[in-house]
Protein backbone atom coordinates (compact mmCIF):
# COMPACT_ATOMS: atom_id res chain seq x y z
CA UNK A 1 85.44 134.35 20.46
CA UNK A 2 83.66 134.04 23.60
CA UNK A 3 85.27 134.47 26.83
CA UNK A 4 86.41 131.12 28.39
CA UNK A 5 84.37 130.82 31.81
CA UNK A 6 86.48 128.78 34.64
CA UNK A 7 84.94 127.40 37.07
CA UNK A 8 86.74 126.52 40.23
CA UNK A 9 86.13 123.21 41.90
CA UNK A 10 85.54 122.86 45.64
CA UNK A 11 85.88 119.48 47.65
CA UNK A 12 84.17 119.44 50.76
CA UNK A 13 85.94 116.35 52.72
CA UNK A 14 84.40 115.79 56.13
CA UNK A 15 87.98 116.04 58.26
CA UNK A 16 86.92 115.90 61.65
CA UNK A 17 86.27 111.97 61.73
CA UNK A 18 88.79 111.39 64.84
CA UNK A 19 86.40 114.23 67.13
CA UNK A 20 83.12 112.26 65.32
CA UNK A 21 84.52 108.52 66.74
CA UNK A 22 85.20 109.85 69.80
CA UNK A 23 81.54 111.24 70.20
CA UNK A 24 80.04 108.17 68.93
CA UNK A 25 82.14 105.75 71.43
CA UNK A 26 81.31 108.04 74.19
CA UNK A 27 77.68 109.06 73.93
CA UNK A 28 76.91 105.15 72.33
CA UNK A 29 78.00 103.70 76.23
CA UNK A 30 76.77 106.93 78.00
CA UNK A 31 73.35 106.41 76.58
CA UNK A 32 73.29 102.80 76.99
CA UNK A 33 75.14 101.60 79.72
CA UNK A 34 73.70 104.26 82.92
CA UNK A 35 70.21 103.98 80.75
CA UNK A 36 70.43 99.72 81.42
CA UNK A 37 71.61 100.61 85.00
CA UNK A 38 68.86 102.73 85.89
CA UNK A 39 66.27 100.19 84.41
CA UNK A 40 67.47 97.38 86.12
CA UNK A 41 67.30 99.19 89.86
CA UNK A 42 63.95 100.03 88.51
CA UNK A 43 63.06 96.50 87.84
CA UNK A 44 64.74 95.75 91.93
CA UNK A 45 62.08 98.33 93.01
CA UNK A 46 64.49 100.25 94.72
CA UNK A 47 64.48 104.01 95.84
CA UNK A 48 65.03 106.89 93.53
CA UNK A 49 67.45 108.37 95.59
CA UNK A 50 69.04 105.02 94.95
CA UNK A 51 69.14 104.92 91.59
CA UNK A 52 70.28 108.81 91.48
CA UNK A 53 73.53 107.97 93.80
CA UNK A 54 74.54 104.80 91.81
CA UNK A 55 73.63 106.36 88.32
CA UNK A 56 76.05 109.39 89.14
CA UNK A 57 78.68 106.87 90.54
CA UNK A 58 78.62 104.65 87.15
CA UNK A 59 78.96 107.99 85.11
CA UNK A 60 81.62 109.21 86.94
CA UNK A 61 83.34 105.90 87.04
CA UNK A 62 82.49 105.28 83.42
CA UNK A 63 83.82 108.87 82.02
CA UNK A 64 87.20 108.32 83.90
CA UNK A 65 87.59 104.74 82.28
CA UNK A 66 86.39 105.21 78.77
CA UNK A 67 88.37 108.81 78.87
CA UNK A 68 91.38 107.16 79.92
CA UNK A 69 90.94 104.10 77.48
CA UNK A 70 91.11 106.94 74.70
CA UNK A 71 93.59 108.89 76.03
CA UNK A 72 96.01 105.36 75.84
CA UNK A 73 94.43 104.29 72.51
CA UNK A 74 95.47 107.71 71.26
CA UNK A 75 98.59 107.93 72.61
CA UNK A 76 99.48 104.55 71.18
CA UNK A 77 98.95 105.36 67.89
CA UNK A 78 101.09 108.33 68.50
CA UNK A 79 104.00 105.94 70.18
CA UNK A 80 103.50 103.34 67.03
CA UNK A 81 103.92 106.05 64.31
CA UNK A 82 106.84 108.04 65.86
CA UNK A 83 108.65 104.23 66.41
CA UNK A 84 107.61 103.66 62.74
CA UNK A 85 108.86 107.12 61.52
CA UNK A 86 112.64 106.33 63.28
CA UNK A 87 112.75 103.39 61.50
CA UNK A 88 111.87 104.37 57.72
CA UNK A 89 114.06 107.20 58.07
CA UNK A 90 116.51 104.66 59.20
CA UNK A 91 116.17 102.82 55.98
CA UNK A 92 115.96 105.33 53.86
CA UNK A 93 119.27 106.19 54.86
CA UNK A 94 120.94 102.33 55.16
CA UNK A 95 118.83 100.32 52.72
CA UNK A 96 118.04 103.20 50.00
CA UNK A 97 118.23 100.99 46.83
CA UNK A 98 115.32 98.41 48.69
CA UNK A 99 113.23 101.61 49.41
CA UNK A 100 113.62 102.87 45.95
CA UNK A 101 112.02 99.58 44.71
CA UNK A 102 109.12 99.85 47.21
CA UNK A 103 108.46 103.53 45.77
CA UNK A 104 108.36 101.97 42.49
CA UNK A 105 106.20 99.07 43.42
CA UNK A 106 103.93 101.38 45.09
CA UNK A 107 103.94 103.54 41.39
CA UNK A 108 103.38 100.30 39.13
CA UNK A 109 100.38 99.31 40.65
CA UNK A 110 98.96 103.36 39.04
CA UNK A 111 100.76 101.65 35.44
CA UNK A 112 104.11 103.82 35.85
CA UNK A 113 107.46 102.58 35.20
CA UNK A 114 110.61 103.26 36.67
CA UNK A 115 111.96 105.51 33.95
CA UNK A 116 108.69 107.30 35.35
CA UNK A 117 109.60 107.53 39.10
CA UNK A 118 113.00 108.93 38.08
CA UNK A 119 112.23 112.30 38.79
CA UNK A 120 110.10 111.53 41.93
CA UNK A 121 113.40 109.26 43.15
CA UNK A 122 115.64 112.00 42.57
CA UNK A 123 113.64 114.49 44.98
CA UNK A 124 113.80 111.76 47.72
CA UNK A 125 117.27 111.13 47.80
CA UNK A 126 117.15 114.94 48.18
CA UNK A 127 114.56 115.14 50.86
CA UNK A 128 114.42 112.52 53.48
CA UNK A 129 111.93 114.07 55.61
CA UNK A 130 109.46 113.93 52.09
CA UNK A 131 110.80 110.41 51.52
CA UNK A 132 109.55 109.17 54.73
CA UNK A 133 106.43 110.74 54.64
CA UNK A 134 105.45 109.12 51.63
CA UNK A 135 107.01 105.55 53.07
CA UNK A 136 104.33 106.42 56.28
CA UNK A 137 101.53 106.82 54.05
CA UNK A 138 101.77 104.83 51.69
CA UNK A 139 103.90 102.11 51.82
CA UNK A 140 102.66 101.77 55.93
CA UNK A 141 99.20 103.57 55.96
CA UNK A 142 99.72 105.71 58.79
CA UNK A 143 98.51 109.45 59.13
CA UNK A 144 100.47 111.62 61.43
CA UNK A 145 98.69 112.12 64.67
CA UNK A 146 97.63 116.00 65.51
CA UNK A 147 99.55 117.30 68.00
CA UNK A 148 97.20 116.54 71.48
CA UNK A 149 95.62 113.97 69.64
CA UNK A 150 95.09 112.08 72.98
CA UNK A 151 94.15 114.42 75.15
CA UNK A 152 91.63 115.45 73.16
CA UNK A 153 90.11 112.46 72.54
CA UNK A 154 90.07 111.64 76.51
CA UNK A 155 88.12 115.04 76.71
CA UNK A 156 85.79 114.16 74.30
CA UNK A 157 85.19 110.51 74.91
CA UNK A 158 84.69 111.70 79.04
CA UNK A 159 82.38 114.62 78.08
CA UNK A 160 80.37 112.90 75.77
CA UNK A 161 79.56 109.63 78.10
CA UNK A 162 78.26 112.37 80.76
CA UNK A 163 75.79 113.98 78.69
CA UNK A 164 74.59 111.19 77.47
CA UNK A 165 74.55 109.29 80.50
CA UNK A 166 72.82 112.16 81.96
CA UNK A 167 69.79 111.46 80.06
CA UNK A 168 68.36 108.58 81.35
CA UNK A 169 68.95 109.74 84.60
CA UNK A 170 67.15 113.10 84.58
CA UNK A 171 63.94 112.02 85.26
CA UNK A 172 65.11 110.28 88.39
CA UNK A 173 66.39 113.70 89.40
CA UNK A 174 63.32 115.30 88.73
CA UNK A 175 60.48 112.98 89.64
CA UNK A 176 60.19 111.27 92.84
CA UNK A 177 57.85 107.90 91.81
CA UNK A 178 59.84 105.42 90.57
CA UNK A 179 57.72 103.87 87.98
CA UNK A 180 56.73 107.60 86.24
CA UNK A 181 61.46 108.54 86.21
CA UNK A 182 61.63 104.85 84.85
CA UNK A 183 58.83 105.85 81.59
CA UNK A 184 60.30 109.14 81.36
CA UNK A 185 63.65 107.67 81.19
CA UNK A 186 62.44 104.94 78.70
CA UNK A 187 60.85 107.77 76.40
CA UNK A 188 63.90 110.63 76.82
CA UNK A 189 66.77 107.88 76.58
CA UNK A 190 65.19 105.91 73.40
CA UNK A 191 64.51 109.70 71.57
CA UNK A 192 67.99 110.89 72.45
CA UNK A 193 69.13 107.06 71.20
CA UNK A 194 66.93 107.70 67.81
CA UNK A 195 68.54 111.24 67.45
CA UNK A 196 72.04 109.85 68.15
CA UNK A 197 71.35 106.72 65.52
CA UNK A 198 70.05 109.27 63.17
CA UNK A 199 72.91 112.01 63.39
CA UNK A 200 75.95 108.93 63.40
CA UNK A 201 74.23 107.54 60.17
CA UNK A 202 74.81 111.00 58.20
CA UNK A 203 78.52 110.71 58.46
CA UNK A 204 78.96 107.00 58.13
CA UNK A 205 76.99 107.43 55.28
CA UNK A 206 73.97 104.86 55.93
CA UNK A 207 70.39 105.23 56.17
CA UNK A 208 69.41 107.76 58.67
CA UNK A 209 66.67 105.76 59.70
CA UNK A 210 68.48 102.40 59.41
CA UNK A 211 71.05 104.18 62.11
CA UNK A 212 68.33 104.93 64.38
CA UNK A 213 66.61 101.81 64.62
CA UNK A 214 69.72 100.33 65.15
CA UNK A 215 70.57 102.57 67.77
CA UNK A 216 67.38 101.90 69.50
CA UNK A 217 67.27 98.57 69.03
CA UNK A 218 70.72 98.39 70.99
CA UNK A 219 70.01 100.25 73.47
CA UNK A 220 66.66 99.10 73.99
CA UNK A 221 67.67 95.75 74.28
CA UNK A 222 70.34 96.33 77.01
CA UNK A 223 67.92 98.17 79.12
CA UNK A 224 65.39 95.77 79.08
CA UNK A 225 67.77 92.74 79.64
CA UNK A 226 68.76 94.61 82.88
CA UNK A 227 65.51 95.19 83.97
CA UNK A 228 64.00 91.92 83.84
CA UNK A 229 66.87 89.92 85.26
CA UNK A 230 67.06 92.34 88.13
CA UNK A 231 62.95 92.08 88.11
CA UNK A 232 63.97 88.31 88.33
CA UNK A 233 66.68 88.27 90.56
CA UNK A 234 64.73 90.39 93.40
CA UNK A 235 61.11 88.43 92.89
């Protein structure tokens, strides 16, 4: 008889989608929002130096809100799940016959009876901590947050609107004209927008192309919006 050859099967699971949202929300309005900002001076024909000093001022400004906004965010999820958790454990303790039957509903809708969930009903009344992790999951749909969760995500958010908001605003550093920082931003900001569109698209699992012209689009809109109405408003 030949030798029975086992091969071992490996998921790969992509399990960093909490850092991945935080780096899209971030370098989405870091690219787009200081990019339309620095168009529209450039359509009011103001200084460079001008555009430098309020570009710096909206990223700083903008970091510290959208950093903060995820730092609450995150710590509200953390607040809703731990309120969530007191209370299932709560039940589990008063109301155990009601959360037996919502184990069991959860178990018919896989085609298994209740003779089936015996065993599985046994363990909880054994294990509370296991019973209410299984209510939070799948009876509520909530993950656990990771411990610093929200700092984290105020980190990341923060650090990624400053890079990208730093791109559009390079040029302006580096170049004294305004019209050749404004085409140099307009080239940098909608490659950096492509490659953003582009790199967002391979975890979300769309067109990689699709995601950049969408990307570009966006931002390319906002930035031109801003500079014609400021174009207008200082004719």
């Amino acid at each position: 008889m030949s030798p029975k050859h086992h091969h071992h099967h490996t998921e790969r699971h992509f399990m960093a989608s909490d850092v991945v949202r935080d780096l899209v929300i971030g370098m989405a309005d870091g690219l787009t929002v200081p990019f339309a900002l620095a168009a529209g001076l450039s359509g009011a024909a103001v200084a460079s130096r001008v555009v430098v000093v309020a570009g710096v001022a909206e990223i700083a400004a903008g970091a510290i809100a959208m950093g903060l906004g995820g730092y609450l965010a995150a710590r509200g999820d953390a607040d809703h799940y731990d309120a969530e958790r007191r209370r299932e454990l709560r039940e589990v303790r008063e109301l155990a016959r009601e959360e037996e039957n919502e184990i069991v509903q959860i178990f018919a809708q896989y085609g298994l009876t209740r003779d089936a969930c015996k065993p599985v009903l046994e363990h909880f009344h054994n294990d509370h901590e296991a019973w209410v992790d299984f209510m939070m999951r799948y009876e509520l749909g909530l993950e656990k947050p990771q411990p610093g969760r929200a700092l984290r995500s105020a980190l990341t958010i923060g650090g990624a609107y400053i890079v990208g908001g730093l791109v559009p605003l390079l040029p302006y550093m580096l170049i004294d004209g305004l019209q050749p920082a404004l085409h140099l931003s307009v080239i940098c900001t909608l490659i950096a927008l492509a490659i953003f569109g582009a790199a967002k698209a391979r975890f979300t699992g769309i067109s990689m192309l699709r995601g950049a012209l969408q990307t570009v689009f966006v931002g390319g809109l906002a930035s031109a919006a801003a500079f014609f109405l400021a174009r207008w408003i200082s004719a």
